[in-house]
N, C-alpha and C. Protein backbone atom coordinates (compact mmCIF):
# COMPACT_ATOMS: atom_id res chain seq x y z
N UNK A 1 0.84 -1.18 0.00
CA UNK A 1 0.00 0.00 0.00
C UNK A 1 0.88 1.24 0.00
N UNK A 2 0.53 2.33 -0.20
CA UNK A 2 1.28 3.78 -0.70
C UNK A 2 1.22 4.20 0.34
N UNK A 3 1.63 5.71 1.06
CA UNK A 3 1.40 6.30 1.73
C UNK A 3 0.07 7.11 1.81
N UNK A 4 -0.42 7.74 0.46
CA UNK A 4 -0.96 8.59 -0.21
C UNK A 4 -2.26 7.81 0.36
N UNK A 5 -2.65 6.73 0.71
CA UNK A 5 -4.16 6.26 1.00
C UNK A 5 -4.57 6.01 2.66
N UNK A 6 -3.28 6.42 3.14
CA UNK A 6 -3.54 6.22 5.07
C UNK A 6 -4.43 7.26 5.22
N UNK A 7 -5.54 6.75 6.08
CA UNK A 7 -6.13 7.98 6.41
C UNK A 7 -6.39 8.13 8.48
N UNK A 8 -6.83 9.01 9.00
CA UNK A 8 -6.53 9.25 10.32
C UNK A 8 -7.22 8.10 11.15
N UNK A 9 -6.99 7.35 11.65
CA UNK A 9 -7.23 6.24 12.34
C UNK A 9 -6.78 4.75 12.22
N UNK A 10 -6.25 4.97 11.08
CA UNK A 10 -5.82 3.58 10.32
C UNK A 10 -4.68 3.30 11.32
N UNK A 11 -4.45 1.71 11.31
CA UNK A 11 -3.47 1.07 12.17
C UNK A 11 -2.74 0.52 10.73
N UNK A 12 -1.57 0.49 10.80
CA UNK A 12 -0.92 -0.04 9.73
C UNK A 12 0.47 -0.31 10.21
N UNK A 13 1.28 -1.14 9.38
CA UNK A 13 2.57 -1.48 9.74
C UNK A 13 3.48 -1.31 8.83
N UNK A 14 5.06 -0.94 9.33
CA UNK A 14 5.76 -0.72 8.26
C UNK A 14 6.83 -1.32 9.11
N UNK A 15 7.28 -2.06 7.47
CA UNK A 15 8.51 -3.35 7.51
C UNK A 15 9.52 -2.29 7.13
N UNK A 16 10.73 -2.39 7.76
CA UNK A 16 12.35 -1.69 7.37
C UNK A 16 13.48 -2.53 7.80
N UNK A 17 14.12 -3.38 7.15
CA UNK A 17 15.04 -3.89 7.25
C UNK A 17 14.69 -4.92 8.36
N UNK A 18 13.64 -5.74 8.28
CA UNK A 18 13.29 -6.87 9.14
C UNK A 18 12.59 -6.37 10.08
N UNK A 19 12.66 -4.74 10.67
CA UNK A 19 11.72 -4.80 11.85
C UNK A 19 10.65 -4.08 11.18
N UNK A 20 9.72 -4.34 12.35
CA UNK A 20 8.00 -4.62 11.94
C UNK A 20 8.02 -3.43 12.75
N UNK A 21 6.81 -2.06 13.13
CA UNK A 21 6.48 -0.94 13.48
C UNK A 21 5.24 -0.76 13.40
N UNK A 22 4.80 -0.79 14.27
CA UNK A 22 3.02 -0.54 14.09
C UNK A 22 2.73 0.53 14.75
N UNK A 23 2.08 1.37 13.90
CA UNK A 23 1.61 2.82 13.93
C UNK A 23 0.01 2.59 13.95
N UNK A 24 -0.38 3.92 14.31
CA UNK A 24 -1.74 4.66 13.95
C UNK A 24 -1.79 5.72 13.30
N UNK A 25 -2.70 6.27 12.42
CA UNK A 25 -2.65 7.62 12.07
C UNK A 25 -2.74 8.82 12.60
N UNK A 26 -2.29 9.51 12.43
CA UNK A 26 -2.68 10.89 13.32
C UNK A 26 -3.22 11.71 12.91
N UNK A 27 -3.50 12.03 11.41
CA UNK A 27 -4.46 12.55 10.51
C UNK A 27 -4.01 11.68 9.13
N UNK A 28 -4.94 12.54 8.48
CA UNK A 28 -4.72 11.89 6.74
C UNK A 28 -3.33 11.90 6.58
N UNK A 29 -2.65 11.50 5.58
CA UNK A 29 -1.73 11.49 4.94
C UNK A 29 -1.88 13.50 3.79
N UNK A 30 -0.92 13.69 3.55
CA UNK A 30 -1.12 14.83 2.78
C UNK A 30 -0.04 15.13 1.35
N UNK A 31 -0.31 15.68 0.47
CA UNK A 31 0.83 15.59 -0.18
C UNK A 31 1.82 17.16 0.04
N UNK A 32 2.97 16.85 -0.21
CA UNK A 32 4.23 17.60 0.09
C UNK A 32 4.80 18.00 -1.18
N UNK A 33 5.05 19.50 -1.89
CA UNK A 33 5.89 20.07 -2.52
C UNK A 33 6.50 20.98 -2.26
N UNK A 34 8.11 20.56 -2.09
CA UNK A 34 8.90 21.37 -1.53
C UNK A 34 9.70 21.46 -2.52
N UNK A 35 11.14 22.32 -2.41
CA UNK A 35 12.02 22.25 -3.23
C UNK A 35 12.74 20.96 -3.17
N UNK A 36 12.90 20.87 -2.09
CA UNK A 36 13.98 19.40 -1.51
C UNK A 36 13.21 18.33 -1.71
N UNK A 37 11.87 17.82 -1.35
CA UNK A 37 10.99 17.08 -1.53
C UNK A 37 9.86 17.45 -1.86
N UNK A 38 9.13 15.96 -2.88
CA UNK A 38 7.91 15.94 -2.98
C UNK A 38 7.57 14.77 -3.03
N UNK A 39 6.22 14.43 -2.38
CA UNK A 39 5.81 13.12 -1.82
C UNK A 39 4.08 13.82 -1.20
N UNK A 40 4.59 12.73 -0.46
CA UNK A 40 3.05 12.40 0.78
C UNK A 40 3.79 11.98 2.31
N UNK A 41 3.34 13.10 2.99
CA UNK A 41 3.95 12.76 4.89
C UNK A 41 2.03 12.38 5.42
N UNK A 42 3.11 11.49 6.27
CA UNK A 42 1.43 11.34 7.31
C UNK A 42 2.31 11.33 9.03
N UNK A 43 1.64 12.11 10.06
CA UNK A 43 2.21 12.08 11.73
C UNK A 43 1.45 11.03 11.86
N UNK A 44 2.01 9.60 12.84
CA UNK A 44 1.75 8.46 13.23
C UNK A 44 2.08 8.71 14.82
N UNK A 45 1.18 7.78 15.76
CA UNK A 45 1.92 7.42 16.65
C UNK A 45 2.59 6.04 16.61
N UNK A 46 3.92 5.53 17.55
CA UNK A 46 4.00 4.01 17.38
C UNK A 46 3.19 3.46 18.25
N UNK A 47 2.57 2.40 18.13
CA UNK A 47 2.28 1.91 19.26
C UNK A 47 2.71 0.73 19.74
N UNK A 48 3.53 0.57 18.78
CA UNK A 48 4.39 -0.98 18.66
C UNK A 48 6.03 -0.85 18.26
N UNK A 49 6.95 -0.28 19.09
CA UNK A 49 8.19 0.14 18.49
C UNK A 49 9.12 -0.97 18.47
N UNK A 50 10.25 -1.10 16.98
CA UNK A 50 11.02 -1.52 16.77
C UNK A 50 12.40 -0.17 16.17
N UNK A 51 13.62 -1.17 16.61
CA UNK A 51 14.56 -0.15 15.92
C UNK A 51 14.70 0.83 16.69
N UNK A 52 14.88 2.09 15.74
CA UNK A 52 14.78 3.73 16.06
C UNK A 52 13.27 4.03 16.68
N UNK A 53 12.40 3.14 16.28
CA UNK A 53 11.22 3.68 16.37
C UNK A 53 10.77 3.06 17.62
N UNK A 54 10.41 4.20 19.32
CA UNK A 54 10.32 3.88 19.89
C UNK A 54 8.72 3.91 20.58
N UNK A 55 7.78 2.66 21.10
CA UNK A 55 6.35 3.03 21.31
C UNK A 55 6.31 4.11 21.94
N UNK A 56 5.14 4.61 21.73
CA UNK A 56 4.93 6.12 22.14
C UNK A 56 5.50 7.45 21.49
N UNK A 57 6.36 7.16 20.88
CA UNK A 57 6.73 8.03 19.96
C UNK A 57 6.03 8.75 18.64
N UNK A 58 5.45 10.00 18.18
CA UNK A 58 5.13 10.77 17.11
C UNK A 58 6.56 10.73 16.46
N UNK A 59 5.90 10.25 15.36
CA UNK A 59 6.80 10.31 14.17
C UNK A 59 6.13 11.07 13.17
N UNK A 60 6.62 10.97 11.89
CA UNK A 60 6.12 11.82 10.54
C UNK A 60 6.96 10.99 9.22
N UNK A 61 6.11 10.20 8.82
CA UNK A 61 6.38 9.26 7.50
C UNK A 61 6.48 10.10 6.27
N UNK A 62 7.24 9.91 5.48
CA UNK A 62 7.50 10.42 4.18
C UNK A 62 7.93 9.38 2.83
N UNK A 63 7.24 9.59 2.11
CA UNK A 63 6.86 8.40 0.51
C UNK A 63 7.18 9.43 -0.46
N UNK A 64 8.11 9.29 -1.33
CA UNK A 64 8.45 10.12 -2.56
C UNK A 64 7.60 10.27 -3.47
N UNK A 65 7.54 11.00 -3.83
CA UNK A 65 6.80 10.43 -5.84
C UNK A 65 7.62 10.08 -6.76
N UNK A 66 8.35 10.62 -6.95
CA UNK A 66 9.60 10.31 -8.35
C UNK A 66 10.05 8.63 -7.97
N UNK A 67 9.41 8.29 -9.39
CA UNK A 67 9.82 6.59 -9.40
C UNK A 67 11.66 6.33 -9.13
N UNK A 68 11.89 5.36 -8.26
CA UNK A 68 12.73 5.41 -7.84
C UNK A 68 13.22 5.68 -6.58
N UNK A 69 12.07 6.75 -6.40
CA UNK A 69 12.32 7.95 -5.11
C UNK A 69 12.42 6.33 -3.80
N UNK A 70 12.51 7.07 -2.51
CA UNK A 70 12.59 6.53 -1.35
C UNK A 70 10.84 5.88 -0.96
N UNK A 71 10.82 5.17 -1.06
CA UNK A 71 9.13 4.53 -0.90
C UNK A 71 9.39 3.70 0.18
N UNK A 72 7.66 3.44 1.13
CA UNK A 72 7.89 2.10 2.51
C UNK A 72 7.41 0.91 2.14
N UNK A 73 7.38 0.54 2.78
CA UNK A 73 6.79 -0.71 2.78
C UNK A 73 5.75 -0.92 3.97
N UNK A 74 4.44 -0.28 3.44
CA UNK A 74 3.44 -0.38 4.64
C UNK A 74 2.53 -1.59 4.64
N UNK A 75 1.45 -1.85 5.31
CA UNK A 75 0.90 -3.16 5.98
C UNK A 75 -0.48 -2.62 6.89
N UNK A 76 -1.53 -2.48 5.27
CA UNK A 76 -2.50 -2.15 6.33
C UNK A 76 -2.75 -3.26 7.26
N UNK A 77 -3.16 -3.10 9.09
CA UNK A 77 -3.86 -3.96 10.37
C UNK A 77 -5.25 -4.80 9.70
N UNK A 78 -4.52 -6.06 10.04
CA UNK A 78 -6.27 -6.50 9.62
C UNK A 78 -7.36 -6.24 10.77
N UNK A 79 -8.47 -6.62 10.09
CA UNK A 79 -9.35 -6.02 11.36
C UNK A 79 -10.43 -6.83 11.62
C-alpha cells in the first residue's frame, strides 16, 4: 500500500530492514511540494516500536513520488 491512502485512524505497519512498526494515524496522509521534496507525509503514533522507532513516539512518514524515489513498505492492520 502507498502512503498517499492512510487515512486518520488507520493502524498499519511498516517493515524496514526486518523490523516490523506498528503505527496509527494521526491525521490523513497529505501531499508535500517542496524544493527538496515531494511526496506524501502522514504524523503516526508508534504503538508498537522496533529499531529507532520507539512506542509512544510521534513520528512523521514520508513516501516520494519520483519513481525510484525513497518509498515504505506499509501493511495495512487487519481487522
Amino acid at each position: 500500500m502507498r502512503l498517499k491512502t492512510i487515512k486518520k485512524g488507520n493502524r498499519f505497519m511498516e517493515s524496514d530492514q526486518g523490523c516490523n512498526v506498528m503505527l496509527l494515524a494521526l491525521e490523513d496522509a497529505q501531499e508535500v511540494d517542496e524544493d527538496k521534496r515531494s511526496g506524501h507525509e502522514c504524523r503516526c503514533l508508534v504503538t508498537h516500536g522496533a529499531g529507532a522507532a520507539k512506542t509512544g513516539d510521534e513520528i512523521t512518514l514520508f513516501e516520494c513520488h519520483e519513481p525510484g524515489g525513497y518509498g515504505l513498505d506499509l501493511y495495512l492492520e487487519e481487522e
